[in-house]
Protein backbone atom coordinates (compact mmCIF):
# COMPACT_ATOMS: atom_id res chain seq x y z
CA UNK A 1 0.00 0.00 0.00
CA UNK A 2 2.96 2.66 1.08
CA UNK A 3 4.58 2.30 -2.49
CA UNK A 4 0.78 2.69 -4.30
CA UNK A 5 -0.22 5.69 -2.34
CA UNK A 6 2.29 7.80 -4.12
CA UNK A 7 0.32 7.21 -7.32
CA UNK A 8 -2.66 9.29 -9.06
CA UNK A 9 -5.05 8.31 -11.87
CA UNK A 10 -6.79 10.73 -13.39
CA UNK A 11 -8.33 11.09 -16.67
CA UNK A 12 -6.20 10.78 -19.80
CA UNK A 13 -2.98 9.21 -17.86
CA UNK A 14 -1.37 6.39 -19.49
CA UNK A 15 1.21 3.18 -18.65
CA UNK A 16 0.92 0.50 -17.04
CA UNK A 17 -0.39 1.08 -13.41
CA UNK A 18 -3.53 2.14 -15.36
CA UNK A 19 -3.34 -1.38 -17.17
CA UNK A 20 -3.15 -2.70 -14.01
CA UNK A 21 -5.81 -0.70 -12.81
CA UNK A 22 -8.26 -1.77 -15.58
CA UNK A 23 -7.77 -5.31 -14.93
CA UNK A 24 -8.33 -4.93 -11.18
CA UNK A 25 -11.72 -2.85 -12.46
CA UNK A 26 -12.29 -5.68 -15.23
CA UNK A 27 -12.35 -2.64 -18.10
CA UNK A 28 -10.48 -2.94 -21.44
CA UNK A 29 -7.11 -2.73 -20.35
CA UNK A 30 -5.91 -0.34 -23.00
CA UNK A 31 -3.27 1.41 -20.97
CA UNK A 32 -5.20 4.60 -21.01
CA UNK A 33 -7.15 6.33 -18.69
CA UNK A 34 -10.03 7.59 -21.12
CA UNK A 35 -13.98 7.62 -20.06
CA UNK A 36 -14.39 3.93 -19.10
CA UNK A 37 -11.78 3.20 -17.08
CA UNK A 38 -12.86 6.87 -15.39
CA UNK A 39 -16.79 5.88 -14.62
CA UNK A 40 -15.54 2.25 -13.22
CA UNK A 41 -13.25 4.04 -10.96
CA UNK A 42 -16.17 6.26 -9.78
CA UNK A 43 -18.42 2.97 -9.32
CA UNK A 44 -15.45 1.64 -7.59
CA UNK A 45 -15.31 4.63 -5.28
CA UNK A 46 -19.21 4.94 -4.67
CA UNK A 47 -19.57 1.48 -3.94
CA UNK A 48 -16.48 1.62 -1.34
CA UNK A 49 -17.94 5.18 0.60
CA UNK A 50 -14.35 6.36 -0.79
CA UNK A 51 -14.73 9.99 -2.33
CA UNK A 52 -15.25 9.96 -5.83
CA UNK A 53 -12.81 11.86 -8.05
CA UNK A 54 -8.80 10.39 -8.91
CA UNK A 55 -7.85 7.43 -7.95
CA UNK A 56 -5.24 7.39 -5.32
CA UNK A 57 -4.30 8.39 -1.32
CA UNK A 58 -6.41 5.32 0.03
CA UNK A 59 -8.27 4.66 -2.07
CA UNK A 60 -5.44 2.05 -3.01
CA UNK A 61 -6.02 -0.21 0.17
CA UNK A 62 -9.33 -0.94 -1.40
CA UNK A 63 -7.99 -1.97 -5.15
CA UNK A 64 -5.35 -4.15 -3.75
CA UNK A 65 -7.20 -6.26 -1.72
């Protein structure tokens, strides 16, 4: 979790954390942060109670469990 919580994504980033991201979210893993991967993040947030915006701070914890 320490070494995640350094990381953002927001809209239009690309790489592979958001690849990794999409799979976690079961989007297309495209390696870019475009619309989709965006509103499964928000559903993601919502249905943790997490705020809904970027991913990242601790938000993390949740993902990589």
């Amino acid at each position: 979790f320490a070494a995640c919580k350094k990381y953002t994504v927001e809209q239009g980033d690309t790489g592979n954390l958001i690849k990794w991201v999409q799979k976690r979210l079961g989007v297309t893993a495209d390696c870019i942060a475009g619309p989709a991967t965006m509103n499964a993040i928000y559903a993601f947030q919502r249905k943790n109670k997490l705020g809904v915006g970027y991913l990242g701070g601790d938000d993390w914890k949740y993902l990589i469990r």
